[in-house]
C-alpha atoms as a PDB file:
ATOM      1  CA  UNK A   1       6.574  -8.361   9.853  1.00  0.00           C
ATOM      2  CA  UNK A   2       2.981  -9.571  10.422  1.00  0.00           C
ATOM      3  CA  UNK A   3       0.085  -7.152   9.295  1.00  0.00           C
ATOM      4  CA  UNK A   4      -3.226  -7.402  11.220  1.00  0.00           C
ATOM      5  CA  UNK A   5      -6.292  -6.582   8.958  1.00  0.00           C
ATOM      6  CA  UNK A   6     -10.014  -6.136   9.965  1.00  0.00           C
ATOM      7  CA  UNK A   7     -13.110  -5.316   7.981  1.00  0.00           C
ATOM      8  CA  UNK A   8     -16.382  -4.719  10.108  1.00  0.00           C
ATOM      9  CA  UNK A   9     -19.746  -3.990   7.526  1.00  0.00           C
ATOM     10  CA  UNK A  10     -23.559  -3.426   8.967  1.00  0.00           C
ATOM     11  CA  UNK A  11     -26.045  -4.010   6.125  1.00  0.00           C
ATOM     12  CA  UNK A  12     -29.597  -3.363   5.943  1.00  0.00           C
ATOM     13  CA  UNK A  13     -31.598  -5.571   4.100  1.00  0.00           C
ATOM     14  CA  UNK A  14     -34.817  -4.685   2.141  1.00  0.00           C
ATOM     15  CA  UNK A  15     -35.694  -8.348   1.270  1.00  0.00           C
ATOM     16  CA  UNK A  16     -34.602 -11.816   0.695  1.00  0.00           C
ATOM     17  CA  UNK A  17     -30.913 -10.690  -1.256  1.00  0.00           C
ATOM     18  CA  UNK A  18     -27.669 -12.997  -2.283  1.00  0.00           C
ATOM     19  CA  UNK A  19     -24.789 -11.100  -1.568  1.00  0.00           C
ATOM     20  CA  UNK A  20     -21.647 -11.927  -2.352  1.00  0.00           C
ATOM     21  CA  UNK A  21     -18.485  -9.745  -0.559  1.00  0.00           C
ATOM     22  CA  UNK A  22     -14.779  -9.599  -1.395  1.00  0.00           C
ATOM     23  CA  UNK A  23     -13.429  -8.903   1.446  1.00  0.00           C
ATOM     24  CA  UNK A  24     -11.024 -11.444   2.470  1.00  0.00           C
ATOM     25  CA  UNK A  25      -6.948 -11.528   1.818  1.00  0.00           C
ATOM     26  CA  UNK A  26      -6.425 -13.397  -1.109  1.00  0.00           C
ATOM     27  CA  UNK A  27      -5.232 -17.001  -1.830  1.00  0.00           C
ATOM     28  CA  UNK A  28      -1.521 -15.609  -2.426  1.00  0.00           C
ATOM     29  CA  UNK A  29      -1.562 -14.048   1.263  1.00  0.00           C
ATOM     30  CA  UNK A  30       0.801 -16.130   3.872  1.00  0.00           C
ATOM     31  CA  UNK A  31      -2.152 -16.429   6.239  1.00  0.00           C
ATOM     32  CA  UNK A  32      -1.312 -17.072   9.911  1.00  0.00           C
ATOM     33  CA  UNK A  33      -4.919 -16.498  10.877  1.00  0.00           C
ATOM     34  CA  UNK A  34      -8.300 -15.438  10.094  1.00  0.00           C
ATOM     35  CA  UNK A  35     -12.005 -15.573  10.703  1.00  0.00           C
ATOM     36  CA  UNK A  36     -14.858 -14.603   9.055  1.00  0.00           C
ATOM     37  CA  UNK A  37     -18.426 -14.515  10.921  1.00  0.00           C
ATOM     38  CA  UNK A  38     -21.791 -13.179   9.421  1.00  0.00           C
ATOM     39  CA  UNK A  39     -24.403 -13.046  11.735  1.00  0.00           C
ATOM     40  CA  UNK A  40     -28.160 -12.122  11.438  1.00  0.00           C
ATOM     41  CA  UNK A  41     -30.981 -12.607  13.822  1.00  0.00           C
ATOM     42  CA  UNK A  42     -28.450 -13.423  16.204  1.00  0.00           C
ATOM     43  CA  UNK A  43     -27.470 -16.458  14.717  1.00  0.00           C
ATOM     44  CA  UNK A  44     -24.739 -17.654  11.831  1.00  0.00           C
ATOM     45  CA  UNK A  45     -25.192 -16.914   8.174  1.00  0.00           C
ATOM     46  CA  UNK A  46     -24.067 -20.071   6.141  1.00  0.00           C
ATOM     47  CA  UNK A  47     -21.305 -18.578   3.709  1.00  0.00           C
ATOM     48  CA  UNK A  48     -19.947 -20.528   0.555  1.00  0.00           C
ATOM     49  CA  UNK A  49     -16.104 -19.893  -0.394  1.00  0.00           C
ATOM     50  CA  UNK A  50     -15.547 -19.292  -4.476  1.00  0.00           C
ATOM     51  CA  UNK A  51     -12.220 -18.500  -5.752  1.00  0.00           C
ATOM     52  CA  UNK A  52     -11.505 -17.031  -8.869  1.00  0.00           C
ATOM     53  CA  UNK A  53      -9.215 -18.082 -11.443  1.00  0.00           C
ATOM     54  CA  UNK A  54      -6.983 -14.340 -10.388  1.00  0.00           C
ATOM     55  CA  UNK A  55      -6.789 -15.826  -6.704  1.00  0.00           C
ATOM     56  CA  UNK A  56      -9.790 -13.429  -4.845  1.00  0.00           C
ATOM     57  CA  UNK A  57     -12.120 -15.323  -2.572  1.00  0.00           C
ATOM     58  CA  UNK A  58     -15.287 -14.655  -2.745  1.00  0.00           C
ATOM     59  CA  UNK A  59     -17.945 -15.207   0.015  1.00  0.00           C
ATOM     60  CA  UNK A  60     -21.634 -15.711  -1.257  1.00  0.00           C
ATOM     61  CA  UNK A  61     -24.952 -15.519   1.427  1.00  0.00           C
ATOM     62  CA  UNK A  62     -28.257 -15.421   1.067  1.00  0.00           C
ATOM     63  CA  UNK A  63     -29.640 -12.618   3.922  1.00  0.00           C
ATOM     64  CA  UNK A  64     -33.619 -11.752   4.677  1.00  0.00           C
ATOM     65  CA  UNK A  65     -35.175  -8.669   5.326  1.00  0.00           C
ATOM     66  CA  UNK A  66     -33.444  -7.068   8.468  1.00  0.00           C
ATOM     67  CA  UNK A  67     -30.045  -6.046   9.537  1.00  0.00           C
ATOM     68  CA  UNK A  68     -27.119  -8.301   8.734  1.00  0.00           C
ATOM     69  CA  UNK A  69     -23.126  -7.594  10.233  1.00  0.00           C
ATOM     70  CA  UNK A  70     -20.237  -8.874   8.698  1.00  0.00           C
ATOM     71  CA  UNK A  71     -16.667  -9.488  10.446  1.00  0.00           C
ATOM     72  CA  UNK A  72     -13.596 -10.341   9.287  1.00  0.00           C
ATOM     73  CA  UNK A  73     -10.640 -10.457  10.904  1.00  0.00           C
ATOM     74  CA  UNK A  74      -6.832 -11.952   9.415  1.00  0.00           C
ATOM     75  CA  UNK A  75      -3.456 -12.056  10.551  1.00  0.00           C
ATOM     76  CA  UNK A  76      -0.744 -11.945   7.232  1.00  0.00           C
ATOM     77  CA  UNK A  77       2.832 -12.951   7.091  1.00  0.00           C
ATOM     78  CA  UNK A  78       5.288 -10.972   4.589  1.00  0.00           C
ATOM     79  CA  UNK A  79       6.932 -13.172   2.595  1.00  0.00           C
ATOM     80  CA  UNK A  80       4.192 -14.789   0.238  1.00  0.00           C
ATOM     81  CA  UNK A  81       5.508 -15.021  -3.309  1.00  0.00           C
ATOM     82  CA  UNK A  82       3.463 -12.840  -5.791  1.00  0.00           C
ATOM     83  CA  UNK A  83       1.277 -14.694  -8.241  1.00  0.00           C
ATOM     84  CA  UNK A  84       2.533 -16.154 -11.602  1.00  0.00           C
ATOM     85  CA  UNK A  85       1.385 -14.376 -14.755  1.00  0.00           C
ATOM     86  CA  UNK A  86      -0.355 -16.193 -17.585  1.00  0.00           C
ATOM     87  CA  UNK A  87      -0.327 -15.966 -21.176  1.00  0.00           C
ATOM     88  CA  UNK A  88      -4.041 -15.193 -21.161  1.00  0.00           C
ATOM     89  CA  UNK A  89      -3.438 -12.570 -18.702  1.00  0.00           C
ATOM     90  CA  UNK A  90      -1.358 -10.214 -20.724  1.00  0.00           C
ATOM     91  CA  UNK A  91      -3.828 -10.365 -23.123  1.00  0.00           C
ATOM     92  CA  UNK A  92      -6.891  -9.557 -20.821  1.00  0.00           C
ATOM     93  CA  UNK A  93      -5.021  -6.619 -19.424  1.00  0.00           C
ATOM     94  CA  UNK A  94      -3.613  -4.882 -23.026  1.00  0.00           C
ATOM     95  CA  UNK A  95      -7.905  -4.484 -23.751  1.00  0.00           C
ATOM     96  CA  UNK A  96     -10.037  -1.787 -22.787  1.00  0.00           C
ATOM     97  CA  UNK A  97     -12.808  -2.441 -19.791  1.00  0.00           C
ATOM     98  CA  UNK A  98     -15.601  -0.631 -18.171  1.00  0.00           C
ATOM     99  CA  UNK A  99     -13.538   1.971 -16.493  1.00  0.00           C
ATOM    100  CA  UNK A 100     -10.496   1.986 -18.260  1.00  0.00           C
ATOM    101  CA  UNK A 101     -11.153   2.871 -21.571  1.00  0.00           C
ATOM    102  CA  UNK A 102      -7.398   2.453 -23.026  1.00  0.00           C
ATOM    103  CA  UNK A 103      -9.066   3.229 -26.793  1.00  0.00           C
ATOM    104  CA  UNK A 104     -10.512   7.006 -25.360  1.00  0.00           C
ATOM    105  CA  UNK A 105      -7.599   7.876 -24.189  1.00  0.00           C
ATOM    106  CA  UNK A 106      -5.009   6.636 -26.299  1.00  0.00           C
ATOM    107  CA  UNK A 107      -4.801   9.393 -28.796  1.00  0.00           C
ATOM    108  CA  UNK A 108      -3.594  11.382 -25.142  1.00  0.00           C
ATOM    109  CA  UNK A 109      -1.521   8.775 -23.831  1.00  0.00           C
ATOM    110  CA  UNK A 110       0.819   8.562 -27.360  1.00  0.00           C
ATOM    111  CA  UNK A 111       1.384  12.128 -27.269  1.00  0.00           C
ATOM    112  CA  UNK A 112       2.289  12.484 -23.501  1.00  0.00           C
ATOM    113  CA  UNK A 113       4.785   9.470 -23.305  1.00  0.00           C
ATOM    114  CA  UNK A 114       5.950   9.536 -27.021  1.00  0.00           C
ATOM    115  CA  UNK A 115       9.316   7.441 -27.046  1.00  0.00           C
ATOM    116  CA  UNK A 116       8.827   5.926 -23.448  1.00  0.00           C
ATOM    117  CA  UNK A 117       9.037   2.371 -22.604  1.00  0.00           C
ATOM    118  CA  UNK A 118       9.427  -0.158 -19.999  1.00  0.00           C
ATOM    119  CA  UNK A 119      10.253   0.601 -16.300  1.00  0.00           C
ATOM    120  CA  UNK A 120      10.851   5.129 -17.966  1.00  0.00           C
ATOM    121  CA  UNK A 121       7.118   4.444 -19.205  1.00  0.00           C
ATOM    122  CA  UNK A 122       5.702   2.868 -15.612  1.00  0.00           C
ATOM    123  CA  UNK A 123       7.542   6.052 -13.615  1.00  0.00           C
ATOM    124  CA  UNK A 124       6.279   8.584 -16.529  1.00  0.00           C
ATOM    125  CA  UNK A 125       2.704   7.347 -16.292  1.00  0.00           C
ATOM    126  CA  UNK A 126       3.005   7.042 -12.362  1.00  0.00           C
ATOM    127  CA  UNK A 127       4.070  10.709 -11.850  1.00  0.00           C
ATOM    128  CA  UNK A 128       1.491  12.268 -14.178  1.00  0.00           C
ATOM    129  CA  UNK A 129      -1.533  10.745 -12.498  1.00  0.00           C
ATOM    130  CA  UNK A 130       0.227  11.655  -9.214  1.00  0.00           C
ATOM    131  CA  UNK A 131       0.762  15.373 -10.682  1.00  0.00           C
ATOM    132  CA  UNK A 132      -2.383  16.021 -12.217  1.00  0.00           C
ATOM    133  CA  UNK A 133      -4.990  14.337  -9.892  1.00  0.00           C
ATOM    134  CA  UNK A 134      -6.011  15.637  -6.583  1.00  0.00           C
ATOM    135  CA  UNK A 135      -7.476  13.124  -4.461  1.00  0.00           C
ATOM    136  CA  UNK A 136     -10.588  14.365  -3.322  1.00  0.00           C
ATOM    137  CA  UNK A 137     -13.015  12.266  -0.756  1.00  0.00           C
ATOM    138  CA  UNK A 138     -16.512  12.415  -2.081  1.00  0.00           C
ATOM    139  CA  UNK A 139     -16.071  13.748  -5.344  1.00  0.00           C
ATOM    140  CA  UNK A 140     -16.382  11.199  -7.422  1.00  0.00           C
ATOM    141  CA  UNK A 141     -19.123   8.701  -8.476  1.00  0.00           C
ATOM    142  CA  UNK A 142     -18.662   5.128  -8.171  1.00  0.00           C
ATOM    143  CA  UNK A 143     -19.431   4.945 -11.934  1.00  0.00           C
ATOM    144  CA  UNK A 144     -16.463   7.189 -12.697  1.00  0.00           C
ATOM    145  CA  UNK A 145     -13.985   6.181 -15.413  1.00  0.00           C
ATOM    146  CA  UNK A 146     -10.432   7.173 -16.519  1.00  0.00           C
ATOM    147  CA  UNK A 147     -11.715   9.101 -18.978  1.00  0.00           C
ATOM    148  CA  UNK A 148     -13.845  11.014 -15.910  1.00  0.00           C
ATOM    149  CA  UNK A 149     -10.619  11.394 -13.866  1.00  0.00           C
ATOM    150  CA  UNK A 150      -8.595  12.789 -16.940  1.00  0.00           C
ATOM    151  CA  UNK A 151     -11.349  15.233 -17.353  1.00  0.00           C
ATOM    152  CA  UNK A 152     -11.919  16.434 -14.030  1.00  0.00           C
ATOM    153  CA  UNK A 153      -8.554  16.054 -12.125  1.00  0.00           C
ATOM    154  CA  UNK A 154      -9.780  14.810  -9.194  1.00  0.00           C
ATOM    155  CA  UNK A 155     -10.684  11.237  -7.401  1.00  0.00           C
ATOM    156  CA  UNK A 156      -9.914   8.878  -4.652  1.00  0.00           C
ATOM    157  CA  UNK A 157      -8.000   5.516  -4.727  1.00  0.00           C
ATOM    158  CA  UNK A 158     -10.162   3.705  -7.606  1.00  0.00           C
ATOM    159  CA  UNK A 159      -9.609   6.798  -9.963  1.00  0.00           C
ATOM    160  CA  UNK A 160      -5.923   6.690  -9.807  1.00  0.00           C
ATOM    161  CA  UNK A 161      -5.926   3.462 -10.563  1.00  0.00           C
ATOM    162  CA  UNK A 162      -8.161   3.208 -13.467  1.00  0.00           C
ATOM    163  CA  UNK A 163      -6.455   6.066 -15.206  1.00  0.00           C
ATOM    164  CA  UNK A 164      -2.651   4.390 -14.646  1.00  0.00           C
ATOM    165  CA  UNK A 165      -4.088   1.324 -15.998  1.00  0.00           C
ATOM    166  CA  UNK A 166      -6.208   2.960 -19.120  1.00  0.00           C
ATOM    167  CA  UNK A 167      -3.057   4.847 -20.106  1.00  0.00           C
ATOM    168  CA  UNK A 168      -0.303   2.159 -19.372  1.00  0.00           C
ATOM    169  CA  UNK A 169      -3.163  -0.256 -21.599  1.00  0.00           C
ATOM    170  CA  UNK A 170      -2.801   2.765 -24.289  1.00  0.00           C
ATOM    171  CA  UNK A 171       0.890   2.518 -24.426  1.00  0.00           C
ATOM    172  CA  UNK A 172       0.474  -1.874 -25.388  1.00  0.00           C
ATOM    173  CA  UNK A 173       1.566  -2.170 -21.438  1.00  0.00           C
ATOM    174  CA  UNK A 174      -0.477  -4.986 -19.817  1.00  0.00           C
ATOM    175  CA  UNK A 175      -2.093  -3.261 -16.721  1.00  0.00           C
ATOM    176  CA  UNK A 176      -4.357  -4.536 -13.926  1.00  0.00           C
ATOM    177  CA  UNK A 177      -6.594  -3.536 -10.604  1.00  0.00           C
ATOM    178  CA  UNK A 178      -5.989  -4.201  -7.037  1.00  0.00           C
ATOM    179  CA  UNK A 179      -7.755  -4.334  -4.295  1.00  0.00           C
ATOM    180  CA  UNK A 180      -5.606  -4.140  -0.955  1.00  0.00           C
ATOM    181  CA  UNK A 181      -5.389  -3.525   2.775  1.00  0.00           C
ATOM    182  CA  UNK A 182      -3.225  -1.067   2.962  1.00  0.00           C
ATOM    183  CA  UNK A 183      -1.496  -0.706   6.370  1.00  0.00           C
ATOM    184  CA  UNK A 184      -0.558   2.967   7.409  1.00  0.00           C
ATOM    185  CA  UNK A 185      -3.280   4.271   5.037  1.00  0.00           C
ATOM    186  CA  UNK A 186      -4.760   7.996   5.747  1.00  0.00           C
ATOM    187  CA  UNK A 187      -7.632   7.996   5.714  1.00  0.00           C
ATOM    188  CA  UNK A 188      -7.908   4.103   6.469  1.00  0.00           C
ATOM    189  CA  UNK A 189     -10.296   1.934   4.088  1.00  0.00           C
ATOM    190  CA  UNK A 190     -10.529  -0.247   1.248  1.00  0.00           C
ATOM    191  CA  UNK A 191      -7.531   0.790  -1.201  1.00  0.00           C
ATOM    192  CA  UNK A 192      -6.757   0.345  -5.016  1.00  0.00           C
ATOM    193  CA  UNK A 193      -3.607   0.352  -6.451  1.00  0.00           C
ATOM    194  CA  UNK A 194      -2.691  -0.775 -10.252  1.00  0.00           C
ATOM    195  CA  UNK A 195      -0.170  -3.654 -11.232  1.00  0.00           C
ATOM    196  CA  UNK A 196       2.388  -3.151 -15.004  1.00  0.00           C
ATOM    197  CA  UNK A 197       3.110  -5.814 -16.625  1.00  0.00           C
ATOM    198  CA  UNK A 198       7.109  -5.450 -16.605  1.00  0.00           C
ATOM    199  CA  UNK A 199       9.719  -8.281 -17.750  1.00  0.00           C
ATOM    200  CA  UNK A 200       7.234 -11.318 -16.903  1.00  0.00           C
ATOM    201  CA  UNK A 201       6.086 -10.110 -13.904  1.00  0.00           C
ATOM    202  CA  UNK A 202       3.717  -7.582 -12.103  1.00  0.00           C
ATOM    203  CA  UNK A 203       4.371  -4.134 -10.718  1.00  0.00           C
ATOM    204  CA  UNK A 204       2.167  -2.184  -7.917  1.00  0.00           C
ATOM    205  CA  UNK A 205       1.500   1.250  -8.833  1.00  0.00           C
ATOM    206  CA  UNK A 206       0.056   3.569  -6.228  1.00  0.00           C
ATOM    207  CA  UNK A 207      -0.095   7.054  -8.036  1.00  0.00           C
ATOM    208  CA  UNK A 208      -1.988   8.115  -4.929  1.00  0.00           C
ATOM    209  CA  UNK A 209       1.217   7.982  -3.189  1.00  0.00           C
ATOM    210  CA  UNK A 210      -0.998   7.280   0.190  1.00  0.00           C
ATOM    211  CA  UNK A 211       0.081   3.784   0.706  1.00  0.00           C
ATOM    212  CA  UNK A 212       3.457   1.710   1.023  1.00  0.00           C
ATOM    213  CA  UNK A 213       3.576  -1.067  -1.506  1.00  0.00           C
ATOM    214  CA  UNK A 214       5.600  -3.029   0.136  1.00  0.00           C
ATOM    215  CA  UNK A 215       2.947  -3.639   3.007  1.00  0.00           C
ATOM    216  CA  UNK A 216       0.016  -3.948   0.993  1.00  0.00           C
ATOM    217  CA  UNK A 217      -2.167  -7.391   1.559  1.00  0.00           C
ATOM    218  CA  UNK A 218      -4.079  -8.061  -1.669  1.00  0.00           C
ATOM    219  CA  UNK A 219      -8.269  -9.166  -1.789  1.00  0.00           C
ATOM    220  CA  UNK A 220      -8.689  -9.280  -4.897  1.00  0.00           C
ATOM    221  CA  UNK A 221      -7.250  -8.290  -8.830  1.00  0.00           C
ATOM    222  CA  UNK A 222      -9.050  -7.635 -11.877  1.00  0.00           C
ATOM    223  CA  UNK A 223      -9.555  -5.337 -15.017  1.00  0.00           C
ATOM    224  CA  UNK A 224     -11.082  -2.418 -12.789  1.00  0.00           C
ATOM    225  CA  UNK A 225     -13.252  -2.180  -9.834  1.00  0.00           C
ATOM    226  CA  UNK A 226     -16.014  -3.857 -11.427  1.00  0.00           C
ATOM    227  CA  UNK A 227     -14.159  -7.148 -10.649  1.00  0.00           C
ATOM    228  CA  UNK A 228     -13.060  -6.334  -7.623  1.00  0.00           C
ATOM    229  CA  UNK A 229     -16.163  -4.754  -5.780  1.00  0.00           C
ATOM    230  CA  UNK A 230     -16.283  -5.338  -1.671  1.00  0.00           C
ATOM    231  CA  UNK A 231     -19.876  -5.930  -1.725  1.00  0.00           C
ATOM    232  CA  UNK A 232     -22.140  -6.673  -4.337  1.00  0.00           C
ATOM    233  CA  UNK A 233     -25.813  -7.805  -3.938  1.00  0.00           C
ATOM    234  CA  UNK A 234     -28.525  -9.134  -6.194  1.00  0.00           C
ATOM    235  CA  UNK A 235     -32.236  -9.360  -5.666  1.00  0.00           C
ATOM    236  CA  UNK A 236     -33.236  -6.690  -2.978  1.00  0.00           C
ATOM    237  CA  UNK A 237     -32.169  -3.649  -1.525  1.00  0.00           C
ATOM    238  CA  UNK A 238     -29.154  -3.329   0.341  1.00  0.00           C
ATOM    239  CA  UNK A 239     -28.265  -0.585   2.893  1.00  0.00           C
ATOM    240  CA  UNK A 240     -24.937  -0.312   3.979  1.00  0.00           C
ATOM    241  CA  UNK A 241     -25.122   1.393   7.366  1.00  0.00           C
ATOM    242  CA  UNK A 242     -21.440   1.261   8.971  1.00  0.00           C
ATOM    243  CA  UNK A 243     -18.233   0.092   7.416  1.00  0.00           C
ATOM    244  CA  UNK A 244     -14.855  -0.058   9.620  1.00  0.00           C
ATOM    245  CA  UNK A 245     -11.776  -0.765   7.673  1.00  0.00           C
ATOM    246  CA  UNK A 246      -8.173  -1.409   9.375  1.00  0.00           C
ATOM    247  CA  UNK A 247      -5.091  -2.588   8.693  1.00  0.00           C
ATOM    248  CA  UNK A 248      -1.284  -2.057  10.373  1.00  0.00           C
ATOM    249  CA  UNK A 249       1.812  -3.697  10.611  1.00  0.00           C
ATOM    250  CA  UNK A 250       2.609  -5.999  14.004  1.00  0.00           C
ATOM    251  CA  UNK A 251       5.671  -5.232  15.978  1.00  0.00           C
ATOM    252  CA  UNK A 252       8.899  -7.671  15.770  1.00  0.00           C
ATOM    253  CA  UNK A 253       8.713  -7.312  19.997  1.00  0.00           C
ATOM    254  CA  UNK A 254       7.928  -5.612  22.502  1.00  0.00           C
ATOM    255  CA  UNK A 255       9.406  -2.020  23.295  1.00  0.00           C
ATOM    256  CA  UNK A 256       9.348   1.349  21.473  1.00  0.00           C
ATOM    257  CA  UNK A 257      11.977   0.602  18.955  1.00  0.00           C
ATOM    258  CA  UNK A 258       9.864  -2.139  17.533  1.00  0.00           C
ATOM    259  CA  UNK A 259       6.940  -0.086  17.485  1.00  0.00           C
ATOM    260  CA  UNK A 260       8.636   2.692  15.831  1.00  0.00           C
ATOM    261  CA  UNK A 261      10.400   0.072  13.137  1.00  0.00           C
ATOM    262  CA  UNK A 262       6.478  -1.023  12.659  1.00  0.00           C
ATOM    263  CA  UNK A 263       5.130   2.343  12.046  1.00  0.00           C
ATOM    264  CA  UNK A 264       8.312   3.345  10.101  1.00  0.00           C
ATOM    265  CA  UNK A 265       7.716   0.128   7.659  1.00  0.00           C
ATOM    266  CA  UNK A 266       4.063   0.993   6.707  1.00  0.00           C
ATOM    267  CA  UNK A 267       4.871   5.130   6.469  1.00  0.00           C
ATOM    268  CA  UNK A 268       3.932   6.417   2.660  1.00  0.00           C
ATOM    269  CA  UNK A 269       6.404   8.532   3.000  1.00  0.00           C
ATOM    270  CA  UNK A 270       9.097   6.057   2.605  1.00  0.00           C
ATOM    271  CA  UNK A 271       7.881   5.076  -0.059  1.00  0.00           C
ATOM    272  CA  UNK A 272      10.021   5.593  -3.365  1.00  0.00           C
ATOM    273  CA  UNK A 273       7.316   5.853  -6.306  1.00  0.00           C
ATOM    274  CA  UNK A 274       9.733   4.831  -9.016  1.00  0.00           C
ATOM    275  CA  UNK A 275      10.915   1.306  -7.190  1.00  0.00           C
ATOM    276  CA  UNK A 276       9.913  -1.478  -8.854  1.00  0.00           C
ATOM    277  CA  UNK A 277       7.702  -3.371  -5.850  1.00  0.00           C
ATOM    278  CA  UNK A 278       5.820  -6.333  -6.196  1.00  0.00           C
ATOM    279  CA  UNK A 279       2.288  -7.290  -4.207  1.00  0.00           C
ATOM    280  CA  UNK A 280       1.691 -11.063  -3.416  1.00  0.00           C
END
């Protein structure tokens, strides 16, 4: 089943700024379609394509003083084999990072999952954030950690996700950050998810339980949201004014069956947190 994704961002611009957005499905996605426009002054923005060695796609600009919109638009076919893992990989995910300080929390993390391993330890860790963690829109700060989230019990997509991955890291399980379209997403934007390290290959972990894995569309992956930022900007001010996120699965047909099958197939509900689901 196809999944349609769009991201629509209005930016304000204080001065002469590079940006550099993340907003675009990744080089794993089976793409059947896409475009990406940047316009200011009425006219096009040149925009340079940079991958990165985890298969994101990053778009660098330069913009000027002045309002600048951004458009992107893909169409996705399921299918699309996930990503080998690397030696170097597993290593880069066991350490601690910005957000997910694996070392503050470890002490924690042994006590709570004491004799746990493997695919027990992934559903263990899963259901605790999922337990203990309201998700709460505006609450947090974007320079929130794991350690933050642990403290305070609450979050949004980004917090979930750096606490599985801090306390999977703790227990010497390779974890990693996602950032997805998420089709069937409530309320719809940007998501996060987390990715184990499980028998040579990679696991999605949504303890938000908002999302179903197997629809997700990957941007980008990295050791927390640092890497994986939508927008990031460097010499000026930058306003963001609007943002418009969607994403939803394409009928097989026409009718109200394949509707129905459509909506059934992205429904979080559905969803069984312990399956072991991988995102391409």
């Amino acid at each position: 089943m196809l999944r349609n994704v769009t991201a629509e961002l209005d930016l304000e611009l204080g001065a002469d700024v590079d940006l550099i957005l993340q907003i675009t499905a990744a080089r794993s996605a089976h793409l059947v379609q896409e475009r990406l426009t940047v316009m200011q002054d009425d006219g096009a923005v040149a925009v340079t394509e940079i991958a990165d060695p985890a298969g994101a796609r990053l778009h660098r600009l330069r913009g000027h003083a002045g309002p600048l919109q951004v458009r992107y638009e893909a169409r996705v076919a399921a299918g699309a084999a996930a990503p080998d893992a690397s030696g170097l990989e597993t290593i880069t995910y066991l350490r601690p990072s910005r957000y997910c300080q694996s070392d503050e929390v470890f002490a924690q993390a042994r006590r709570q999952f004491r004799g746990l391993w493997g695919r027990e330890l992934v559903a263990a860790v899963e259901d605790f954030v999922a337990t203990t963690t309201t998700y709460t829109l505006g609450f947090s700060q974007g320079t929130d950690s794991a350690v933050t989230t642990l403290s305070s019990g609450q979050g949004v997509c980004r917090d979930y996700a750096h606490l599985v991955i801090a306390l999977l890291r703790a227990m010497d399980v390779p974890a990693r950050y996602a950032a997805c379209y998420a089709p069937g997403l409530r309320p719809m934007d940007f998501h996060a998810v987390a990715e184990a390290y499980l028998d040579g290959a990679w696991y999605v972990i949504d303890a938000t339980r908002l999302s179903r894995r197997s629809a997700l569309v990957r941007i980008a992956t990295g050791r927390d949201a640092a890497d994986c930022a939508f927008l990031s900007y460097h010499g000026g001010y930058v306003g963001l004014t609007r943002m418009q996120v969607d994403a939803h699965l394409v009928p097989d047909g026409a009718g109200d069956d394949a509707a129905a099958a459509a909506l059934a197939a992205s429904d979080p509900a559905a969803d069984d947190p312990a399956a072991l689901v991988q995102l391409a």
